[in-house]
C-alpha atoms as a PDB file:
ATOM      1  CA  UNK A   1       9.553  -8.362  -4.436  1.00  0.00           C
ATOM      2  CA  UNK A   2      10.301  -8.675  -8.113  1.00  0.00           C
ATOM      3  CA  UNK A   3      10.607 -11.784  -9.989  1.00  0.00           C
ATOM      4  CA  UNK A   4      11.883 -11.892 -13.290  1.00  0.00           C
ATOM      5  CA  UNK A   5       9.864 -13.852 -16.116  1.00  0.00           C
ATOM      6  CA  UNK A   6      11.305 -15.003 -19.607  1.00  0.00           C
ATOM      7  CA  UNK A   7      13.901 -12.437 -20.088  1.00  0.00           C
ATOM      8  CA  UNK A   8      17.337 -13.580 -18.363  1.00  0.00           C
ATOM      9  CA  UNK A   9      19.866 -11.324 -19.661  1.00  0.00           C
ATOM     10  CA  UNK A  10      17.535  -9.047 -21.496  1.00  0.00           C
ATOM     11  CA  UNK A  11      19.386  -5.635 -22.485  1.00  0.00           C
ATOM     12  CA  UNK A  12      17.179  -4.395 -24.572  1.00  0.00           C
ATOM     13  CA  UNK A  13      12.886  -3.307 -23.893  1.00  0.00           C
ATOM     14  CA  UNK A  14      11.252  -4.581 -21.475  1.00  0.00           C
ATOM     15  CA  UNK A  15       7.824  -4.875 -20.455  1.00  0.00           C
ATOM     16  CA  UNK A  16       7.564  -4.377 -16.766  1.00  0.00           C
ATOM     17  CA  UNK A  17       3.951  -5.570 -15.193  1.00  0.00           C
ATOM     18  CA  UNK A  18       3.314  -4.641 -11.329  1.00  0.00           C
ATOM     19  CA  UNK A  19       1.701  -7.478  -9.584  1.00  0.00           C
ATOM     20  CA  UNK A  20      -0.632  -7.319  -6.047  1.00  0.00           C
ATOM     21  CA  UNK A  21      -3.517  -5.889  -4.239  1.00  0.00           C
ATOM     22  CA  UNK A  22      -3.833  -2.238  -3.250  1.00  0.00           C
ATOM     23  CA  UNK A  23      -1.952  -1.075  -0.795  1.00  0.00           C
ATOM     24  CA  UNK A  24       1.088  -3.288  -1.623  1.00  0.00           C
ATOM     25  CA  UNK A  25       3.429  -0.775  -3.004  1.00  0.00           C
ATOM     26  CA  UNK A  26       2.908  -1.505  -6.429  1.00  0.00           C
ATOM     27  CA  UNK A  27       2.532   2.318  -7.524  1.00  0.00           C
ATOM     28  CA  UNK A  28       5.403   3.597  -5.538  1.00  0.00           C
ATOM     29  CA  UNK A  29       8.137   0.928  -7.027  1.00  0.00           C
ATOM     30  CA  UNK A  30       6.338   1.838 -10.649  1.00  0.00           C
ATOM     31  CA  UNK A  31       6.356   5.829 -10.092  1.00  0.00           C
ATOM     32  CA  UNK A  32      10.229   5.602  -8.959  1.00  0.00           C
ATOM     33  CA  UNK A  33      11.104   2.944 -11.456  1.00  0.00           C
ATOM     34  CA  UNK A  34      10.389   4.903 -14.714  1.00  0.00           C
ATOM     35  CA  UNK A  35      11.227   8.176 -13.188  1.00  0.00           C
ATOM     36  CA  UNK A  36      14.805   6.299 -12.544  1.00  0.00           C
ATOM     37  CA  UNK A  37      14.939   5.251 -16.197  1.00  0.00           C
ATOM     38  CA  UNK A  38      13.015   7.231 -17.721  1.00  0.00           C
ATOM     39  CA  UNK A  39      10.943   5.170 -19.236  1.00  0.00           C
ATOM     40  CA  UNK A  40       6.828   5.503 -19.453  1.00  0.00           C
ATOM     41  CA  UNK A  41       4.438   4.056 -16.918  1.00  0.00           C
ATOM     42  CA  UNK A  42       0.904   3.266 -17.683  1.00  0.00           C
ATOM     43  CA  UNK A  43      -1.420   3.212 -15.031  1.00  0.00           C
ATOM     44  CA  UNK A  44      -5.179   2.856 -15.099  1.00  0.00           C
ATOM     45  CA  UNK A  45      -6.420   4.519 -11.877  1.00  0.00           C
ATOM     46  CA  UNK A  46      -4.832   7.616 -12.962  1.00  0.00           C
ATOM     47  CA  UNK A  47      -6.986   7.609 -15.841  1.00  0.00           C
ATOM     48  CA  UNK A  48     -10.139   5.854 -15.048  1.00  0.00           C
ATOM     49  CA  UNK A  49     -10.596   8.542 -11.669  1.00  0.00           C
ATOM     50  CA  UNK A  50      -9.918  11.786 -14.618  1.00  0.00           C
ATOM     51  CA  UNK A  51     -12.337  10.133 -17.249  1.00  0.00           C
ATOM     52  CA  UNK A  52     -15.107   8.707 -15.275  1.00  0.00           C
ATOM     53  CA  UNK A  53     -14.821   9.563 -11.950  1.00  0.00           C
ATOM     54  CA  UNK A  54     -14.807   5.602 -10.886  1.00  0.00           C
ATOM     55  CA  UNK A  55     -13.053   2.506 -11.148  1.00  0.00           C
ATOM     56  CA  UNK A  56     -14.912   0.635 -12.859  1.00  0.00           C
ATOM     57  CA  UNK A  57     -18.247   2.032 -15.278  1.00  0.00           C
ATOM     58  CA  UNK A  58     -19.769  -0.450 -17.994  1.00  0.00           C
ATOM     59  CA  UNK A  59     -16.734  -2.497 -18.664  1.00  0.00           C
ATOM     60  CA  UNK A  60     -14.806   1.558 -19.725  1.00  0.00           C
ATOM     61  CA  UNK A  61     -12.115   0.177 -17.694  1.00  0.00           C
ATOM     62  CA  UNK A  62     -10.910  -2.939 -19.895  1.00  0.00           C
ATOM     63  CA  UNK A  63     -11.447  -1.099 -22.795  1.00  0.00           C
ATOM     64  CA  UNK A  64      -8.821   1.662 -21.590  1.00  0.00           C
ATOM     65  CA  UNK A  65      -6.513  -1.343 -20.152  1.00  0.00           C
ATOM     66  CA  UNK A  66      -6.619  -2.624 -24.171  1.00  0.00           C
ATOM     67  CA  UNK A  67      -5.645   0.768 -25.525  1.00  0.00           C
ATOM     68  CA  UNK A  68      -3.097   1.105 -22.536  1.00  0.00           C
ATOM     69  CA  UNK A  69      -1.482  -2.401 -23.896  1.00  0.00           C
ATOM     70  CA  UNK A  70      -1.949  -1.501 -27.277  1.00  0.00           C
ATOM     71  CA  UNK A  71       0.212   2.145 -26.447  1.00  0.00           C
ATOM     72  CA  UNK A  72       3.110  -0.275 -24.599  1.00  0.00           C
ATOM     73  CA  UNK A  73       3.364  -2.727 -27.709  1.00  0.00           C
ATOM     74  CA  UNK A  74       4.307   0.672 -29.572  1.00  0.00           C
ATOM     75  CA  UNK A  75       6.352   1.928 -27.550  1.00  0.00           C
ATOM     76  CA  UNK A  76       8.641  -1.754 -27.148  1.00  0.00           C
ATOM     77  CA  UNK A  77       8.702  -1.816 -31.002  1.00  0.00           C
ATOM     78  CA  UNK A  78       9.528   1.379 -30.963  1.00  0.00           C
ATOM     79  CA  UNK A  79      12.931   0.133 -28.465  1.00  0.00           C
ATOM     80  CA  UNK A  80      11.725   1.599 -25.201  1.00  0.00           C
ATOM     81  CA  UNK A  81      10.718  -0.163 -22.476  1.00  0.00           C
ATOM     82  CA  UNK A  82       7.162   0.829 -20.388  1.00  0.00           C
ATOM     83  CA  UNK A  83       5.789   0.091 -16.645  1.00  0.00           C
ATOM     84  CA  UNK A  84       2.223  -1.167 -16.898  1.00  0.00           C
ATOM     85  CA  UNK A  85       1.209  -0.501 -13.344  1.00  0.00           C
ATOM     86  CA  UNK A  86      -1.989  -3.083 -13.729  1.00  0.00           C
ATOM     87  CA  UNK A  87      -2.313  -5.210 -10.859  1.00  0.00           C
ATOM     88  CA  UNK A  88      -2.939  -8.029 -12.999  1.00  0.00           C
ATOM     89  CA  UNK A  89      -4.737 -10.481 -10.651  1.00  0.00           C
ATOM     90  CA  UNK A  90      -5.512 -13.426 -12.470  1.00  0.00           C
ATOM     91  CA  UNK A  91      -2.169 -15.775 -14.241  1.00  0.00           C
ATOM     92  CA  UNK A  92      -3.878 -15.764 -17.594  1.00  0.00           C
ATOM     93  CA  UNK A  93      -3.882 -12.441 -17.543  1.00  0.00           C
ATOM     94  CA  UNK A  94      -0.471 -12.566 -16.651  1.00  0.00           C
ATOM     95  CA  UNK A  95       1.061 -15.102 -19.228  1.00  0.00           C
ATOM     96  CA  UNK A  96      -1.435 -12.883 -21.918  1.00  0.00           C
ATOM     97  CA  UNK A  97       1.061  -9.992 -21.531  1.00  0.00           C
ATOM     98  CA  UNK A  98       4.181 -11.886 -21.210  1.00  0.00           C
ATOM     99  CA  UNK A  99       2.891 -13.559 -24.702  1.00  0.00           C
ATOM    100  CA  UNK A 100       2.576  -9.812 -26.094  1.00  0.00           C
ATOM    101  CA  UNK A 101       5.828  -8.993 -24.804  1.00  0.00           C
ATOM    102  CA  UNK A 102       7.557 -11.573 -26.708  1.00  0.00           C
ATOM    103  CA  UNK A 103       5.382 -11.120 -30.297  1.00  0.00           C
ATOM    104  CA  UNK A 104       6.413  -7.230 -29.651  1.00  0.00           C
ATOM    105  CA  UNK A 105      10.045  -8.276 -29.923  1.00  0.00           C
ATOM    106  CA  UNK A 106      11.183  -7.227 -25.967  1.00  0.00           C
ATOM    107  CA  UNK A 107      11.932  -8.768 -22.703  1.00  0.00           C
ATOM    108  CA  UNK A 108       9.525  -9.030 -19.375  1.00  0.00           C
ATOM    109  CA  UNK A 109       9.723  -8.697 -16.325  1.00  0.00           C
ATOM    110  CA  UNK A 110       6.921  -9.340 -13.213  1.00  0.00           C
ATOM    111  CA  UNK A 111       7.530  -7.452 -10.656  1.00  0.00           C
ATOM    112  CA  UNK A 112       5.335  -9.488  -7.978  1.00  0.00           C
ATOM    113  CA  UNK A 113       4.523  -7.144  -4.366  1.00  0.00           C
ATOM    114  CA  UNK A 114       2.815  -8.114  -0.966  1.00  0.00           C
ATOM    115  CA  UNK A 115       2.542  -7.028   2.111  1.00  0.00           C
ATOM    116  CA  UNK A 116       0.835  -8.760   5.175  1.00  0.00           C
ATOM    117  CA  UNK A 117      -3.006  -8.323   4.770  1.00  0.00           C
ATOM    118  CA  UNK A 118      -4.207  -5.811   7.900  1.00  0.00           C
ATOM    119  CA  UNK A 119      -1.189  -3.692   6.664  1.00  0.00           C
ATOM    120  CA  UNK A 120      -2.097  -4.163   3.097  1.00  0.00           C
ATOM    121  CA  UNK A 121      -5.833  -2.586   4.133  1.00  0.00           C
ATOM    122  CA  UNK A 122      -4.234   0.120   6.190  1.00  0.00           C
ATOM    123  CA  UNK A 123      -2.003   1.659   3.108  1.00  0.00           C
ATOM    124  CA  UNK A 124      -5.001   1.331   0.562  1.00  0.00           C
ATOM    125  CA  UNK A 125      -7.037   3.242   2.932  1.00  0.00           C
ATOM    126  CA  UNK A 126      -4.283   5.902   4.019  1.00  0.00           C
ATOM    127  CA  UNK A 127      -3.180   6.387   0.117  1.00  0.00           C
ATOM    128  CA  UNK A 128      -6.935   7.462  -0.458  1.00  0.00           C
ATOM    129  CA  UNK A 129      -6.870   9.842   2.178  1.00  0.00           C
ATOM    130  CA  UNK A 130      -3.324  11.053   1.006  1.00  0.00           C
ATOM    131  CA  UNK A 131      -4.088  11.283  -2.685  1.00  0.00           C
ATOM    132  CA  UNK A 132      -7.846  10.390  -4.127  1.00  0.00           C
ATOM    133  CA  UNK A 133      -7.908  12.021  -7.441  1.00  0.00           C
ATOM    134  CA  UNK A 134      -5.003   8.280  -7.887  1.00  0.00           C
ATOM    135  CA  UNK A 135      -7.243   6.198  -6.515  1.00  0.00           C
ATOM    136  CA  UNK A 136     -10.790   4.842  -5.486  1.00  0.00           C
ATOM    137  CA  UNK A 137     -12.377   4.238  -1.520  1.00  0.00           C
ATOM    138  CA  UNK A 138     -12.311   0.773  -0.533  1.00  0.00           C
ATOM    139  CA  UNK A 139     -14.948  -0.851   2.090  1.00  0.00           C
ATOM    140  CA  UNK A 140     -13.728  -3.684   4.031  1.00  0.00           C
ATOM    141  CA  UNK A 141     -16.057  -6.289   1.207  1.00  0.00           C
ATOM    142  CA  UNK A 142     -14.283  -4.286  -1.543  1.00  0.00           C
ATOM    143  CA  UNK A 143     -10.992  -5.495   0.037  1.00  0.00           C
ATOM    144  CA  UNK A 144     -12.478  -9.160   1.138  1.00  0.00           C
ATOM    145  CA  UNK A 145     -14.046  -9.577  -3.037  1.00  0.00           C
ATOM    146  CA  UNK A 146      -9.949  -8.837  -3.878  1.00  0.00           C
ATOM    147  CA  UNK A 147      -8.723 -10.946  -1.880  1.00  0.00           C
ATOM    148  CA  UNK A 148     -10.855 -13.774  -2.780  1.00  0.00           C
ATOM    149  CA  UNK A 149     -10.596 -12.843  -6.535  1.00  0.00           C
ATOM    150  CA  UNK A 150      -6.787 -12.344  -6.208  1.00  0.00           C
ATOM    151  CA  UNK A 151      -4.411 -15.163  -7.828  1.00  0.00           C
ATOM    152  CA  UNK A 152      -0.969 -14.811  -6.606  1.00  0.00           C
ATOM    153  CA  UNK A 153       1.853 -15.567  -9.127  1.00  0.00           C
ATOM    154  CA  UNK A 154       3.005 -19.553  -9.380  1.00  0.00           C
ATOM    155  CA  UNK A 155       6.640 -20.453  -9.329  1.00  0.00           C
ATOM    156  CA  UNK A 156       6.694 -21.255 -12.792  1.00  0.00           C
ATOM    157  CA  UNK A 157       5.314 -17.939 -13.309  1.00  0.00           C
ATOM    158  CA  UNK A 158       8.175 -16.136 -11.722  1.00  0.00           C
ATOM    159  CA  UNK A 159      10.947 -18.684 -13.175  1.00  0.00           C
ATOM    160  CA  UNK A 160       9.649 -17.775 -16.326  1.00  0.00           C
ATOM    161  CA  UNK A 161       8.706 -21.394 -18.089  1.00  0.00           C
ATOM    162  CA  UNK A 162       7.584 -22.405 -21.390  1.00  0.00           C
ATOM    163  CA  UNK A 163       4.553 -20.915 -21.854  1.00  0.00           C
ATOM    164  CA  UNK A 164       1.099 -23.470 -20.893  1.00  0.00           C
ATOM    165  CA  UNK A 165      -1.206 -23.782 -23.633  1.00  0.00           C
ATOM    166  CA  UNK A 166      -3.764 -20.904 -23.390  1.00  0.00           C
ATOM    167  CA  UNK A 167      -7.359 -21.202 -22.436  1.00  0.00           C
ATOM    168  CA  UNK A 168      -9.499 -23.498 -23.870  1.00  0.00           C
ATOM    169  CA  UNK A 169     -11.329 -21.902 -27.016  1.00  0.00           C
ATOM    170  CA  UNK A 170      -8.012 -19.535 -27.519  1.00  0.00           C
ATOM    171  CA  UNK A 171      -5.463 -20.835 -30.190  1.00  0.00           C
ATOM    172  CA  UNK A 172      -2.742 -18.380 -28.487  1.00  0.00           C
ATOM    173  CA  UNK A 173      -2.240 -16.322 -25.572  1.00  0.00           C
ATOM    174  CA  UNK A 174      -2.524 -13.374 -28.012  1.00  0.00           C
ATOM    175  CA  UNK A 175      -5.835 -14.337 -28.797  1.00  0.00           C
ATOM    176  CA  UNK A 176      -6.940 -15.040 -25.575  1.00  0.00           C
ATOM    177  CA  UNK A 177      -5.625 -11.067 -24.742  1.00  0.00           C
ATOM    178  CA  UNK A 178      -7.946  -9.933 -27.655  1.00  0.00           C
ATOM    179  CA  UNK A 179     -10.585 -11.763 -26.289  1.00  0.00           C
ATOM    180  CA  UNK A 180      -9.944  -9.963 -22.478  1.00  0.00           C
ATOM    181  CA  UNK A 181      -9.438  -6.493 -23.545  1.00  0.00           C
ATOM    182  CA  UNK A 182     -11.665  -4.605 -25.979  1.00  0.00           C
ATOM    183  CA  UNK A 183      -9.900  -2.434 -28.017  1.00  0.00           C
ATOM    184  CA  UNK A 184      -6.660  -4.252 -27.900  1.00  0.00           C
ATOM    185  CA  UNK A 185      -7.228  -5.358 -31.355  1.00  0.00           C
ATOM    186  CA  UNK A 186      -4.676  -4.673 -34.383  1.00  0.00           C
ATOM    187  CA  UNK A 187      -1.100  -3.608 -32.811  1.00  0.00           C
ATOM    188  CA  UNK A 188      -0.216  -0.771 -35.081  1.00  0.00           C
ATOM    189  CA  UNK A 189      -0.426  -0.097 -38.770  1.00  0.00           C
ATOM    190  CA  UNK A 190      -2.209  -3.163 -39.832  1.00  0.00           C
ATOM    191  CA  UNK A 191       0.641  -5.050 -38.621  1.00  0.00           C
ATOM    192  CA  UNK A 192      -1.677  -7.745 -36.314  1.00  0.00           C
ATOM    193  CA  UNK A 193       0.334  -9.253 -33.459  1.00  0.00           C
ATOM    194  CA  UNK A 194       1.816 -12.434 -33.993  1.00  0.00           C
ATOM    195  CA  UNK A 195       1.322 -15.853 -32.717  1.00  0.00           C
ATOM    196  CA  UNK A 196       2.427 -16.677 -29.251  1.00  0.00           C
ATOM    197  CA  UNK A 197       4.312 -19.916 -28.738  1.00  0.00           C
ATOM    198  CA  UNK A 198       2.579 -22.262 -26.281  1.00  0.00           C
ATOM    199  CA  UNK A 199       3.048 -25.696 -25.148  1.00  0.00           C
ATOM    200  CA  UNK A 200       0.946 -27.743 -26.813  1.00  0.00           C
END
């Protein structure tokens, strides 16, 4: 499934942001995608697995995610559009990048993906088997703490409203970004990324 958010008609870059669990197809659409158009794909497994041998090891993972964001914003402004093949589980995380998108000048798009759980489980397990050094083993309480921790997109979400105002504490949904990924920081050349508009 892919929705489109807040960029009707958009011709020129685009951020495109994969959406879903493990096992949903997220990495094949991304993989084909910017092969198709040529376009780079940023994906986090790929490098975490390489780095660090594991998802996940004292918070290395957001850090890289930052940098990863940090390479698409230069890339946009630099007129070509990127895949980041995140997941992105929670909406704020969600509306955070959307937010960048926009400051960076380019269109986005979420391309939402989901499969009926017990088949969901099945393809996260058999990609593992298939291809390990691209991914991590899941236990079944891996894939229950997912689930549970999982926040589909909303409607609006997909329709691509006005922005809601960002978290409490946050003045935009740039700043809230900052706040989420270390080493996001300053976009490029001391250029920091602009405000994002929000409903009040």
């Amino acid at each position: 499934m892919s929705a489109l958010a807040g960029s009707a008609g958009s011709t020129g870059p685009t951020l495109h942001l994969t959406v879903g669990l493990p096992g949903t197809g997220k990495t094949t659409w991304a993989r084909a995608f910017a092969e198709r158009h040529r376009i780079l794909r940023l994906a986090p497994d790929e490098w975490m697995n390489p780095l660090f041998g594991a998802s996940d090891v004292d918070g290395s993972r957001d850090v890289l995610e930052g940098r990863m964001i940090w390479t698409a914003v230069q890339v946009l402004r630099g007129g070509s559009s990127v895949v980041l093949d995140f997941g992105c589980w929670s909406a704020e995380e969600r509306w955070s990048l959307r937010a960048i998108a926009a400051a960076a000048g380019a269109g986005f798009r979420l391309e939402s993906f989901s499969v009926p759980e017990p088949e969901r489980r099945r393809r996260a397990d058999e990609r593992f088997r298939a291809a390990p050094h691209t991914t991590f083993a899941m236990s079944d309480e891996d894939h229950d703490r997912y689930l549970a921790l999982f926040t589909p997109p909303t409607a609006d979400e997909i329709a691509g409203t006005p922005f809601p105002a960002p978290p409490v504490g946050h003045a935009t949904w740039t700043a809230w970004a900052d706040s989420r990924w270390p080493a996001l920081g300053d976009m490029g050349a001391g250029d920091p990324l602009p405000p994002s508009p929000h409903v009040p």
